[in-house]
PDB file of N, CA and C in Angstrom:
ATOM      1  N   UNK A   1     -49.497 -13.691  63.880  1.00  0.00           N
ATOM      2  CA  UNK A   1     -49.214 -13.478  62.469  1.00  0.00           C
ATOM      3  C   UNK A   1     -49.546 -14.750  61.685  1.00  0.00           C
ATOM      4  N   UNK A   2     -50.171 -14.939  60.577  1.00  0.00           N
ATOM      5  CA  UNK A   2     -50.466 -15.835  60.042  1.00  0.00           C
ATOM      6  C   UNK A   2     -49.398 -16.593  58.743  1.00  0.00           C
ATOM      7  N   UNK A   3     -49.449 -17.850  59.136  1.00  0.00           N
ATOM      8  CA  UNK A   3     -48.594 -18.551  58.206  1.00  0.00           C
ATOM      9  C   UNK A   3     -48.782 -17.626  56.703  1.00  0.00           C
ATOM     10  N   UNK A   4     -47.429 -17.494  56.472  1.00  0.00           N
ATOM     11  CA  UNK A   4     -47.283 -16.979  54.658  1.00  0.00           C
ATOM     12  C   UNK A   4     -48.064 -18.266  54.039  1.00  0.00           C
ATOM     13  N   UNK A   5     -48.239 -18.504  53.236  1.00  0.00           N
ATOM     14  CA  UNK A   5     -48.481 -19.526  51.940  1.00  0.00           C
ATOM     15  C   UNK A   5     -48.142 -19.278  50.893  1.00  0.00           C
ATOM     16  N   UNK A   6     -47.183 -20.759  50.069  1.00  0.00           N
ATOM     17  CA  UNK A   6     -46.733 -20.579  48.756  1.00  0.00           C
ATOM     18  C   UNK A   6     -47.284 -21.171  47.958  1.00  0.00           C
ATOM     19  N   UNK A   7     -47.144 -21.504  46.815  1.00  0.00           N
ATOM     20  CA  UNK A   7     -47.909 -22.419  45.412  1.00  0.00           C
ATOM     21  C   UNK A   7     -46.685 -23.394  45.452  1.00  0.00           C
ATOM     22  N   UNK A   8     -45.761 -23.691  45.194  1.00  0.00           N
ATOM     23  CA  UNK A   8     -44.741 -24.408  44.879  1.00  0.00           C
ATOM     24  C   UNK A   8     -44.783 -25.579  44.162  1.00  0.00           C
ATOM     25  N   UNK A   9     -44.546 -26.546  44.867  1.00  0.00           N
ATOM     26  CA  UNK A   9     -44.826 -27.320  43.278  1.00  0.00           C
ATOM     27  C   UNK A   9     -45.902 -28.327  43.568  1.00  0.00           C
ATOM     28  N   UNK A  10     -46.889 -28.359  44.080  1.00  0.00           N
ATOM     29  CA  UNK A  10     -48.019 -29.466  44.608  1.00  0.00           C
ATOM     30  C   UNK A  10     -48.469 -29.159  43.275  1.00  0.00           C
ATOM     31  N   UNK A  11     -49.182 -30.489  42.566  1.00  0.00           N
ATOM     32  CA  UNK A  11     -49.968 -30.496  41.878  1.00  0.00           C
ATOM     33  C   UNK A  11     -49.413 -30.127  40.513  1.00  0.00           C
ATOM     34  N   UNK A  12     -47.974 -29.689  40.128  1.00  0.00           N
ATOM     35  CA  UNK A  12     -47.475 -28.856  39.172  1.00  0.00           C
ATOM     36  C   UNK A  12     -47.618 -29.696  37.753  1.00  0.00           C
ATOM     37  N   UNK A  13     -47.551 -31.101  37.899  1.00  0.00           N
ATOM     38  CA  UNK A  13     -47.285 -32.192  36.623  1.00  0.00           C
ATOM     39  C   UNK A  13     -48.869 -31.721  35.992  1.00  0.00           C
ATOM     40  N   UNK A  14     -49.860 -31.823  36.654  1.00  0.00           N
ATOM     41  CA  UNK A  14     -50.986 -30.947  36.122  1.00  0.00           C
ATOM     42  C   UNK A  14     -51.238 -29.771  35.736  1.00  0.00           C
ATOM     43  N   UNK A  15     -50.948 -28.935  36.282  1.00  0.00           N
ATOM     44  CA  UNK A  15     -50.817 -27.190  35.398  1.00  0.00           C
ATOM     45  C   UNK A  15     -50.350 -27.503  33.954  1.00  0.00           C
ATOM     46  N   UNK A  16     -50.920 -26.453  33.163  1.00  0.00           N
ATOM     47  CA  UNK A  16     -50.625 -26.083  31.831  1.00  0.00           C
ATOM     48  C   UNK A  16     -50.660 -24.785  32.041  1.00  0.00           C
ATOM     49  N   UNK A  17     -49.749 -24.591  31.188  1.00  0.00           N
ATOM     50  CA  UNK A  17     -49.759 -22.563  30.475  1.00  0.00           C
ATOM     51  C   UNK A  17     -51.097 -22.394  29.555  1.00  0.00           C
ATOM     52  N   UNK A  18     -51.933 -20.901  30.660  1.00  0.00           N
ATOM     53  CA  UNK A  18     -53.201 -20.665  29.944  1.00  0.00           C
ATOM     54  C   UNK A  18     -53.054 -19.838  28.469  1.00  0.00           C
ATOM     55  N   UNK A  19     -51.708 -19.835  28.023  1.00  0.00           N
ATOM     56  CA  UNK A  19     -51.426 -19.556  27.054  1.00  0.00           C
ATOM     57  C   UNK A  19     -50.974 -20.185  25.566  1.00  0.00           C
ATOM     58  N   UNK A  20     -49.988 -21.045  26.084  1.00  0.00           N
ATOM     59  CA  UNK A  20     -49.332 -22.146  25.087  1.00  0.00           C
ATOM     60  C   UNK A  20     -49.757 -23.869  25.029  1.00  0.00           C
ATOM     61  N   UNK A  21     -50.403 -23.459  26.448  1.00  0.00           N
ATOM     62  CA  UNK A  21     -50.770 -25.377  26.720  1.00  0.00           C
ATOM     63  C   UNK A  21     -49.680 -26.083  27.275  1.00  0.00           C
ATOM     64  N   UNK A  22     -48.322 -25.490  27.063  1.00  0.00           N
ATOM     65  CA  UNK A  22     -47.245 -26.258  28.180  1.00  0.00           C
ATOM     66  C   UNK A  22     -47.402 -26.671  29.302  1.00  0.00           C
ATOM     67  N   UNK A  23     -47.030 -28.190  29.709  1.00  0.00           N
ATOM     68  CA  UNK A  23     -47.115 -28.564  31.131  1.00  0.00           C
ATOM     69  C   UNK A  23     -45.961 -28.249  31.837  1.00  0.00           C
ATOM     70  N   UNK A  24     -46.774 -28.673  33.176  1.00  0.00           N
ATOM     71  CA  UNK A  24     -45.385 -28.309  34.777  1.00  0.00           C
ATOM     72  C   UNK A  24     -45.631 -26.826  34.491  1.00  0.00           C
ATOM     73  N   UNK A  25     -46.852 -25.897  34.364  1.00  0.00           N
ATOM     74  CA  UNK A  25     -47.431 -24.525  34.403  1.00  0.00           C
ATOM     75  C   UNK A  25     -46.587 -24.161  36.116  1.00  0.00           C
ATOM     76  N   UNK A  26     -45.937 -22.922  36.177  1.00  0.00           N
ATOM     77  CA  UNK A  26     -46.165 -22.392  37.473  1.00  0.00           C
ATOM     78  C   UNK A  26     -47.366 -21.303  37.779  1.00  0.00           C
ATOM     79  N   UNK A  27     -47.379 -21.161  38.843  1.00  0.00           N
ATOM     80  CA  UNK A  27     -48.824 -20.239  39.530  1.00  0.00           C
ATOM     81  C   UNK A  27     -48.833 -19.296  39.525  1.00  0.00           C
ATOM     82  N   UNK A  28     -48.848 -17.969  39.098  1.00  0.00           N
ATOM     83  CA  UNK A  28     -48.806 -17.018  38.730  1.00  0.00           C
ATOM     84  C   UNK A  28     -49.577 -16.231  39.567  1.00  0.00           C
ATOM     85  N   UNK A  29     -49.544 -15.117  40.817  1.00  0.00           N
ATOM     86  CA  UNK A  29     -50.235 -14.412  41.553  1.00  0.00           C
ATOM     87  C   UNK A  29     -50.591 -13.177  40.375  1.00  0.00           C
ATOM     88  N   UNK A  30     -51.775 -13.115  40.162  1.00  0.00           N
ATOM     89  CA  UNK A  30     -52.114 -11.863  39.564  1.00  0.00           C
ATOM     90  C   UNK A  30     -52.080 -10.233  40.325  1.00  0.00           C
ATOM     91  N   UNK A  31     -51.601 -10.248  41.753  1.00  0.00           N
ATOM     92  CA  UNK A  31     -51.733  -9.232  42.480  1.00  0.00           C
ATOM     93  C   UNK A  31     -50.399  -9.158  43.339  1.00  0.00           C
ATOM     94  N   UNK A  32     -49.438  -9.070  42.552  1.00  0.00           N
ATOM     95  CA  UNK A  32     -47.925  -8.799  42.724  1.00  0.00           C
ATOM     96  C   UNK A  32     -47.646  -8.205  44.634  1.00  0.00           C
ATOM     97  N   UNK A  33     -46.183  -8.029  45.255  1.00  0.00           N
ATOM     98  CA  UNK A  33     -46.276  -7.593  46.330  1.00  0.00           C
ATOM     99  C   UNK A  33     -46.906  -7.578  47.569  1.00  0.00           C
ATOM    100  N   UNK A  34     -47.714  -6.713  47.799  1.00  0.00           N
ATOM    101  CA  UNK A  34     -47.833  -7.199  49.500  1.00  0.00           C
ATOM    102  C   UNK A  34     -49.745  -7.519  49.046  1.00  0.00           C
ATOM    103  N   UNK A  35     -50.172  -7.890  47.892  1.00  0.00           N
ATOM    104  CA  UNK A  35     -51.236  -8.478  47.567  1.00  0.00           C
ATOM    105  C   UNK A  35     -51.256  -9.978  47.241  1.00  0.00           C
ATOM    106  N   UNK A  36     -49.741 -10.693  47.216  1.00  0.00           N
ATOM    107  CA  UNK A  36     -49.238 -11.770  46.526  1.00  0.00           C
ATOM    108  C   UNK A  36     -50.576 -12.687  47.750  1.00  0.00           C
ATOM    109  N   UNK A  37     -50.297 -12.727  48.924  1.00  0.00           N
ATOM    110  CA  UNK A  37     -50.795 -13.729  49.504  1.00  0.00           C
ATOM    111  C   UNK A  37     -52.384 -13.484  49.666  1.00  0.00           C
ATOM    112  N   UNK A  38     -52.685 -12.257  49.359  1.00  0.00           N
ATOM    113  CA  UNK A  38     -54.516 -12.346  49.139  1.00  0.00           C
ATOM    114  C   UNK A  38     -54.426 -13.081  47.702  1.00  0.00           C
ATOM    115  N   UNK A  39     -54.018 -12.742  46.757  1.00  0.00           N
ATOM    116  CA  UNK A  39     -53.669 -13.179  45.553  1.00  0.00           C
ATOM    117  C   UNK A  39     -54.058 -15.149  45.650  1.00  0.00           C
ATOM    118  N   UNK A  40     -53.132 -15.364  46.609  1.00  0.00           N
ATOM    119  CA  UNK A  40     -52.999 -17.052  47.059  1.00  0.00           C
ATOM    120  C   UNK A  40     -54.523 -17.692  47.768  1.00  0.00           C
ATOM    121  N   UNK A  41     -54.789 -16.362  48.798  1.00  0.00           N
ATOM    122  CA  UNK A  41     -56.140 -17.165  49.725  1.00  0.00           C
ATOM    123  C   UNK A  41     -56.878 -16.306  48.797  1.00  0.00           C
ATOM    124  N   UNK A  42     -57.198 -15.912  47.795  1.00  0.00           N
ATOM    125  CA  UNK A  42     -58.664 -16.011  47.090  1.00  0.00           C
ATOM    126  C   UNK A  42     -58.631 -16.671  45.815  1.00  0.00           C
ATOM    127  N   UNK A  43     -57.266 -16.924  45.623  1.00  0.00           N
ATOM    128  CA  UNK A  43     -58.050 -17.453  43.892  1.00  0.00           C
ATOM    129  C   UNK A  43     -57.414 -17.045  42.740  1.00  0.00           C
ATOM    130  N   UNK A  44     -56.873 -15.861  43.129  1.00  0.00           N
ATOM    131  CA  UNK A  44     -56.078 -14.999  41.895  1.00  0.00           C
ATOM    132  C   UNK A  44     -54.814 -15.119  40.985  1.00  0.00           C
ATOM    133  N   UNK A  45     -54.889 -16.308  40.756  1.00  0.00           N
ATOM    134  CA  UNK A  45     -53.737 -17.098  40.375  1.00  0.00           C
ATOM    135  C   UNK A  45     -54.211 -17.486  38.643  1.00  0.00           C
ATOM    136  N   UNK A  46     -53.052 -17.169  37.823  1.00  0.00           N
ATOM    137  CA  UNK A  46     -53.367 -18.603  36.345  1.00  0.00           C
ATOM    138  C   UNK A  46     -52.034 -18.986  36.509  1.00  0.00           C
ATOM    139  N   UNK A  47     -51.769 -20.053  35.929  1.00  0.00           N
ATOM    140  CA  UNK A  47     -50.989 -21.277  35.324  1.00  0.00           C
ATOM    141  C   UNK A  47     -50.210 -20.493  33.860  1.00  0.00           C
ATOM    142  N   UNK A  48     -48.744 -20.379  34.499  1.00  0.00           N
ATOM    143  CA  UNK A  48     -47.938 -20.148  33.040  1.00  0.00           C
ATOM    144  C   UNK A  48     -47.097 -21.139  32.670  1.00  0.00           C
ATOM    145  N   UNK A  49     -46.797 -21.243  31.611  1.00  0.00           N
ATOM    146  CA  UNK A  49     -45.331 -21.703  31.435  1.00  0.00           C
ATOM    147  C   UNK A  49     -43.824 -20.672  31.617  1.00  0.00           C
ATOM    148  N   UNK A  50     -42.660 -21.124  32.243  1.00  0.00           N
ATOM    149  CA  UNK A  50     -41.788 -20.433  32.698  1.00  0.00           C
ATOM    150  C   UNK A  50     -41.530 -18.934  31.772  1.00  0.00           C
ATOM    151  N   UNK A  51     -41.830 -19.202  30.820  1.00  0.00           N
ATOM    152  CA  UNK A  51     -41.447 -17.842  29.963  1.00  0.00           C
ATOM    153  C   UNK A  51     -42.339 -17.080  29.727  1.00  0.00           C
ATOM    154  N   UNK A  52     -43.833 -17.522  30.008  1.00  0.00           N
ATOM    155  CA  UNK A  52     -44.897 -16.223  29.980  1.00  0.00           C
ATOM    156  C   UNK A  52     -44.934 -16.234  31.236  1.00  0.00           C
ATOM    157  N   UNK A  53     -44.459 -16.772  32.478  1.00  0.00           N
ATOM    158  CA  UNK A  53     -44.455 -16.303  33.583  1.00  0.00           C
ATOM    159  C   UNK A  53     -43.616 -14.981  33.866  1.00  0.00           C
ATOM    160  N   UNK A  54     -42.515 -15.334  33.434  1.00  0.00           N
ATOM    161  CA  UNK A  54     -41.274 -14.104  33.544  1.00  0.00           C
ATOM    162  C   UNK A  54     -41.903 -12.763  32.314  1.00  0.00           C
ATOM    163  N   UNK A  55     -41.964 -13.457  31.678  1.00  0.00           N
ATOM    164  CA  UNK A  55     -42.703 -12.259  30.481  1.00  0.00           C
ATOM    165  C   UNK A  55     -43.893 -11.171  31.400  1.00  0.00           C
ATOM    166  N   UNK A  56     -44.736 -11.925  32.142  1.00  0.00           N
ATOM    167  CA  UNK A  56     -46.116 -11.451  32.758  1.00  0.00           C
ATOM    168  C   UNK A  56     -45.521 -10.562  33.790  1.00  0.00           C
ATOM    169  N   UNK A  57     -44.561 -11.613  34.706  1.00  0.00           N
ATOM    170  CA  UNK A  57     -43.963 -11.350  36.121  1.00  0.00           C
ATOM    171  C   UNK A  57     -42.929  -9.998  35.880  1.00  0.00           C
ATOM    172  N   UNK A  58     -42.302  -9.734  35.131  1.00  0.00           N
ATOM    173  CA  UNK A  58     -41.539  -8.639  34.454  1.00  0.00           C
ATOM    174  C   UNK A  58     -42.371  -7.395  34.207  1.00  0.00           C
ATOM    175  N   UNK A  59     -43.579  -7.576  33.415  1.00  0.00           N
ATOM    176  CA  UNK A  59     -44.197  -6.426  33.005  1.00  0.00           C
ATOM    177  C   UNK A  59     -43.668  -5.470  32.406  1.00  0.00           C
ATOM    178  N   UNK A  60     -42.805  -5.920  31.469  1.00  0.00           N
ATOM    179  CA  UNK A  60     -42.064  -5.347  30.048  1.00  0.00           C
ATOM    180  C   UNK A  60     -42.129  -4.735  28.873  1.00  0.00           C
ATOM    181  N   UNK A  61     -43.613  -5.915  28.844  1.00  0.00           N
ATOM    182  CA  UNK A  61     -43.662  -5.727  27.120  1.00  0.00           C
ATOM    183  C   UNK A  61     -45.388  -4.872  27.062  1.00  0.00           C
ATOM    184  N   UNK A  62     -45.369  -4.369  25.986  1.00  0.00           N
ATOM    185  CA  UNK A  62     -46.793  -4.389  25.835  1.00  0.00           C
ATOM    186  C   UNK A  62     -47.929  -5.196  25.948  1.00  0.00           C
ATOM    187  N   UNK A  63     -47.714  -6.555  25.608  1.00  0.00           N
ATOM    188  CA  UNK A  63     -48.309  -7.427  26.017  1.00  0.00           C
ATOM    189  C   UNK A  63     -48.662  -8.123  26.983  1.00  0.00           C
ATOM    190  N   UNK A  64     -47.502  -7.937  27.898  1.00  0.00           N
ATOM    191  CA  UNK A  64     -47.646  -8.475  29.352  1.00  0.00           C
ATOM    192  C   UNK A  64     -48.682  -7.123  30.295  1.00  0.00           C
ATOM    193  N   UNK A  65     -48.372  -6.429  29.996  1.00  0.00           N
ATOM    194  CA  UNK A  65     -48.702  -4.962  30.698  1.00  0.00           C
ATOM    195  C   UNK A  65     -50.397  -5.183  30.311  1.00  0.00           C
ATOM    196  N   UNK A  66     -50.964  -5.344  29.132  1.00  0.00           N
ATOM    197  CA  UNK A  66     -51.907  -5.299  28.961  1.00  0.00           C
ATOM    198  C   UNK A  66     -53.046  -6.696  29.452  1.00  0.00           C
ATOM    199  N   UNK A  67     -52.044  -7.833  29.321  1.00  0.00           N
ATOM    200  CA  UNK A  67     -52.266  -8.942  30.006  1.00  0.00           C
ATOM    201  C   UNK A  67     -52.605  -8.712  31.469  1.00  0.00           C
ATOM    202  N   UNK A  68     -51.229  -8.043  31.925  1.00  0.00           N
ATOM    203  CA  UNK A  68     -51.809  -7.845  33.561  1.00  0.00           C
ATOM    204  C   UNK A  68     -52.864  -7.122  33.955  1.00  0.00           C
ATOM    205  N   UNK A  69     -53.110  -5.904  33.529  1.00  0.00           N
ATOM    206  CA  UNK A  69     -54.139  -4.782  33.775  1.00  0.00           C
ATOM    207  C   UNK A  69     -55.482  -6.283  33.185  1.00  0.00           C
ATOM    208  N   UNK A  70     -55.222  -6.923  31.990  1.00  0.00           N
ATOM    209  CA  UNK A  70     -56.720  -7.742  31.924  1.00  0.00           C
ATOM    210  C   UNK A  70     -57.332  -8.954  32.678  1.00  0.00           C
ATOM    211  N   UNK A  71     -56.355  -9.427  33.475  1.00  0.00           N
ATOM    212  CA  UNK A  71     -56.356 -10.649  34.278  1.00  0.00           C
ATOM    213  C   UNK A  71     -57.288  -9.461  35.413  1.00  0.00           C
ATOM    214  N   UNK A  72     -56.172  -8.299  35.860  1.00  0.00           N
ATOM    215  CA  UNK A  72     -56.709  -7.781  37.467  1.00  0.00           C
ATOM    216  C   UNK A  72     -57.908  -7.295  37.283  1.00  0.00           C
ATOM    217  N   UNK A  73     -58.351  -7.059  36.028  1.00  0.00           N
ATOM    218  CA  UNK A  73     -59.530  -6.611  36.111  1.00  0.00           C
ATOM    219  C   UNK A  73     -60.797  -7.776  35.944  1.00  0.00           C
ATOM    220  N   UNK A  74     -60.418  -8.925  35.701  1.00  0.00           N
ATOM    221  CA  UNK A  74     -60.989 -10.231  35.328  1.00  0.00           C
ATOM    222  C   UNK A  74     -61.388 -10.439  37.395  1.00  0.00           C
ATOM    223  N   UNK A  75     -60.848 -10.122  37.803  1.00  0.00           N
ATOM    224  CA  UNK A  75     -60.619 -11.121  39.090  1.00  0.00           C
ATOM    225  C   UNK A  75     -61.411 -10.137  40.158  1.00  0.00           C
ATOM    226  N   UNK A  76     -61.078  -8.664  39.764  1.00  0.00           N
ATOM    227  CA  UNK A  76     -61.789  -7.251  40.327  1.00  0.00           C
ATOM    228  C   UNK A  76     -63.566  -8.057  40.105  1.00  0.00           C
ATOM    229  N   UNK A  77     -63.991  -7.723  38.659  1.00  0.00           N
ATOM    230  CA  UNK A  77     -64.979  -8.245  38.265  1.00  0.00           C
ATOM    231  C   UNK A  77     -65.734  -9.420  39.118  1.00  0.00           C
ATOM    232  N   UNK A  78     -64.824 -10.312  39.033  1.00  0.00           N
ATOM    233  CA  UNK A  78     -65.390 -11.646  39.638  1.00  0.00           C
ATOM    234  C   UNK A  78     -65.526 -11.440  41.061  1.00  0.00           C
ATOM    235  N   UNK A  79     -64.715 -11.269  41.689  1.00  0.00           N
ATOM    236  CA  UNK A  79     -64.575 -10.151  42.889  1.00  0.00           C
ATOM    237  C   UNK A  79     -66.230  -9.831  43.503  1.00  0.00           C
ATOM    238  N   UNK A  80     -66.211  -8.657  42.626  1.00  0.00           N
ATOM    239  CA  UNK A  80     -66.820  -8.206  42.873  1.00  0.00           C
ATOM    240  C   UNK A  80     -68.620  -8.603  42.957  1.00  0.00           C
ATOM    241  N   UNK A  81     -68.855  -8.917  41.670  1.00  0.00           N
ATOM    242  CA  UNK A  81     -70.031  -9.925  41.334  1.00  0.00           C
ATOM    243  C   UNK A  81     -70.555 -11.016  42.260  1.00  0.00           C
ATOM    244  N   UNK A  82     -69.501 -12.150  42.639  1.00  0.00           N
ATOM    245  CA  UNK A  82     -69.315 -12.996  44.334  1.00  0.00           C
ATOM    246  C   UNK A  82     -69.828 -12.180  45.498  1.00  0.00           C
ATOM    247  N   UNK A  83     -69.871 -11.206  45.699  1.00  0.00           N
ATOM    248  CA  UNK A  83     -70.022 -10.444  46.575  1.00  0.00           C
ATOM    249  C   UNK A  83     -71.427  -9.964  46.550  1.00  0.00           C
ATOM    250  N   UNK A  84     -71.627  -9.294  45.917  1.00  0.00           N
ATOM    251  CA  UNK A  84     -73.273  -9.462  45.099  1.00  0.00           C
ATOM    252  C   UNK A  84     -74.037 -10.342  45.192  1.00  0.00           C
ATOM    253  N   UNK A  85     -73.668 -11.035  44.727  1.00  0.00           N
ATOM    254  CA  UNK A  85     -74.395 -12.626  44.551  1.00  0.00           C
ATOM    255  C   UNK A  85     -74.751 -12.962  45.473  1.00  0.00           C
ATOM    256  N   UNK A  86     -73.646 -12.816  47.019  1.00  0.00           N
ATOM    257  CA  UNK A  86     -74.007 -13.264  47.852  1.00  0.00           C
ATOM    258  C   UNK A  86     -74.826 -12.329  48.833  1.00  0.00           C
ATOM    259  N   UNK A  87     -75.578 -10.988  48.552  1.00  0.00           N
ATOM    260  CA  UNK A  87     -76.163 -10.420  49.072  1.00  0.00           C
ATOM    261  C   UNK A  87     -75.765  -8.775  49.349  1.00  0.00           C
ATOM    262  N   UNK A  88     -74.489  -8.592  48.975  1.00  0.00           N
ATOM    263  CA  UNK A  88     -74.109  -7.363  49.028  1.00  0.00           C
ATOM    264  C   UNK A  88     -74.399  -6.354  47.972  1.00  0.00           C
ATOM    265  N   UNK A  89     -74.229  -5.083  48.687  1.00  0.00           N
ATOM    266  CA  UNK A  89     -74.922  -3.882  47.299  1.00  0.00           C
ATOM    267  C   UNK A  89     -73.196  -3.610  46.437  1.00  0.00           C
ATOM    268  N   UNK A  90     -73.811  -3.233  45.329  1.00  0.00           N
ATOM    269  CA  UNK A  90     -72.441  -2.663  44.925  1.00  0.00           C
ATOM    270  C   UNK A  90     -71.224  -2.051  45.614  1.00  0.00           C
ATOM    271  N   UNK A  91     -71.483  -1.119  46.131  1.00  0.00           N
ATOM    272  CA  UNK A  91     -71.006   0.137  47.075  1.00  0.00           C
ATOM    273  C   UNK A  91     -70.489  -1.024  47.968  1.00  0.00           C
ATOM    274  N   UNK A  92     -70.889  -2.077  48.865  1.00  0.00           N
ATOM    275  CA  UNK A  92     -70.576  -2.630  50.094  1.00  0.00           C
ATOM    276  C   UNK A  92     -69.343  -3.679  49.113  1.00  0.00           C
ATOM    277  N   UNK A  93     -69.939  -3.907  48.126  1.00  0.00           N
ATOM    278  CA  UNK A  93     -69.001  -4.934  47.134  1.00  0.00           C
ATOM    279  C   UNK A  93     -67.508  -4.318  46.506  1.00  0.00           C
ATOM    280  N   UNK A  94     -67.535  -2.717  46.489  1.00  0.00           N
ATOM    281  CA  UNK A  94     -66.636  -2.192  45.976  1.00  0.00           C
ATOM    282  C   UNK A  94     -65.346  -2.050  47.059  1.00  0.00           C
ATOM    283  N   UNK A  95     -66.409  -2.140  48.446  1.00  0.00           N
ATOM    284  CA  UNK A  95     -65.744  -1.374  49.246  1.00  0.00           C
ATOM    285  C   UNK A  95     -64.853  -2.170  49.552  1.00  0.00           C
ATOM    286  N   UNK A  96     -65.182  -3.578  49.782  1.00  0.00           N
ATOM    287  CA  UNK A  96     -64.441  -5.059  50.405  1.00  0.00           C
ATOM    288  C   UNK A  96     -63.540  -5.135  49.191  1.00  0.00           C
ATOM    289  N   UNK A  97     -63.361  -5.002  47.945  1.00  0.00           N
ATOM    290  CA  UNK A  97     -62.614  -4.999  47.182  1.00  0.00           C
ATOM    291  C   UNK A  97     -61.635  -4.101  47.292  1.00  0.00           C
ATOM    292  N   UNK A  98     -61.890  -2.417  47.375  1.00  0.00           N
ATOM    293  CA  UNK A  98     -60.913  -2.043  48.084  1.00  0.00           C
ATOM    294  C   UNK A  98     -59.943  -1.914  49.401  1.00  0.00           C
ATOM    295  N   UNK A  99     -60.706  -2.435  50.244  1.00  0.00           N
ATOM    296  CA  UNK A  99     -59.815  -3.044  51.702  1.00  0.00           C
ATOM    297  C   UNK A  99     -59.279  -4.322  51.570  1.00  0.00           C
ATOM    298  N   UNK A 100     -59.692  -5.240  50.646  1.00  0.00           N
ATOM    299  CA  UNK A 100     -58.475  -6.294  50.087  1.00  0.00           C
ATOM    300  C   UNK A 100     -57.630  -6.031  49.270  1.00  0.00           C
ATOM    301  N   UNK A 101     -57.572  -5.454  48.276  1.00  0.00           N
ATOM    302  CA  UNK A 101     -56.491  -5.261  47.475  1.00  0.00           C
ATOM    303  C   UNK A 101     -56.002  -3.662  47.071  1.00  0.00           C
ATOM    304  N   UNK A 102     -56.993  -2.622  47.234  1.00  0.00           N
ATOM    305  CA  UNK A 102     -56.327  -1.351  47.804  1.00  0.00           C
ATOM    306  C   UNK A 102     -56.477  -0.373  46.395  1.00  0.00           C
ATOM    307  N   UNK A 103     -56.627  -1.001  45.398  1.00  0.00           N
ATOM    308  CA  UNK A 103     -56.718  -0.334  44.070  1.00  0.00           C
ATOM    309  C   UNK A 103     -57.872  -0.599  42.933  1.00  0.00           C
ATOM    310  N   UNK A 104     -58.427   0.222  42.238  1.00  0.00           N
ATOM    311  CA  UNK A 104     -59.547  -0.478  41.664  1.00  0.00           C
ATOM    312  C   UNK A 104     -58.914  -0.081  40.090  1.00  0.00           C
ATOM    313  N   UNK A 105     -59.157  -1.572  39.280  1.00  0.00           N
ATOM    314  CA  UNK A 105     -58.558  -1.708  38.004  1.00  0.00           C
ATOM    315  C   UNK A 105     -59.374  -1.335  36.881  1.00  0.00           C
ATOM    316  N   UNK A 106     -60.826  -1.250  37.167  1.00  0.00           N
ATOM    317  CA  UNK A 106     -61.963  -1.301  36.159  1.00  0.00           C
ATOM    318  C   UNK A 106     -62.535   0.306  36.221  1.00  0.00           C
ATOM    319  N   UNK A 107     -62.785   0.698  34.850  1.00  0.00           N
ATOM    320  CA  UNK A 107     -62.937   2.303  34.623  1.00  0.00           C
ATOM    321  C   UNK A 107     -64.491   2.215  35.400  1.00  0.00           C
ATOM    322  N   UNK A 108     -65.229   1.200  34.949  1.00  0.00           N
ATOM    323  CA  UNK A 108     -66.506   1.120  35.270  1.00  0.00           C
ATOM    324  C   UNK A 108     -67.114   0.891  36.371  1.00  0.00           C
ATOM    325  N   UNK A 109     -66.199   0.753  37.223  1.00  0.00           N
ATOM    326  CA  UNK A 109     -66.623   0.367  39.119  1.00  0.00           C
ATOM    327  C   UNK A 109     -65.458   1.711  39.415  1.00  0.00           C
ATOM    328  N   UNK A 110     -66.087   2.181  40.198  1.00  0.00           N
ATOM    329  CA  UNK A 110     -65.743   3.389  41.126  1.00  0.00           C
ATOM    330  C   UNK A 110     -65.900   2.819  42.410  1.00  0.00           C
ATOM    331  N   UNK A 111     -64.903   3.166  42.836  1.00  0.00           N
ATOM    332  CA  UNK A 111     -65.003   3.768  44.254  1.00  0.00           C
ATOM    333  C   UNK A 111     -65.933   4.964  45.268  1.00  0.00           C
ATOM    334  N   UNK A 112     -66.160   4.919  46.555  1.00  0.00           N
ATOM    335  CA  UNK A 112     -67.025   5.885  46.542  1.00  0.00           C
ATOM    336  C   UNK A 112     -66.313   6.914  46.841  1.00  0.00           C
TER     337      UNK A 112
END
């Protein structure tokens, strides 16, 4: 079984909130639950400050909700494109996206 991994506080005096500019940002997994630690080993992380973290991390408001659906689809995208780039067809690019994270966020990439 492979070591969990956390964000905690390495590096934290550097983070800012990609929102307000506040420092001591925490790390924010964009892929909640049992995606948190693909979330960690690929990348899928922004920098909040404590109250758009809980705001985001909650998924409450209209804003956060729409925030989240735009980050996962930011990262789907990038995702996906990396994959490409590096020689894969769409279809092979969609597919690795869905066996990592299990759901596809973007109206415009299908599944097969």
């Amino acid at each position: 079984m492979a070591k969990k991994l956390y964000n905690g506080w390495k590096h934290k005096l550097e983070r800012v909130c990609l929102y307000c500019g506040r420092p001591y940002a925490e790390r924010h997994e964009v892929f909640p639950g049992s995606n948190r630690q693909n979330s960690i080993r690929q990348g899928f992380q922004i920098d909040l400050c404590p109250e758009h973290h809980r705001e985001i991390q909650e998924n409450c408001t209209k804003w956060a909700q729409e925030e989240n659906l735009r980050w996962r689809q930011h990262f789907e995208r990038e995702f996906i494109e990396k994959k490409m780039d590096a020689g894969a067809s769409m279809q092979q690019a969609v597919r690795a996206w869905m066996a990592l994270i299990g759901r596809n966020y973007c109206d415009e990439i299908t599944p097969e």
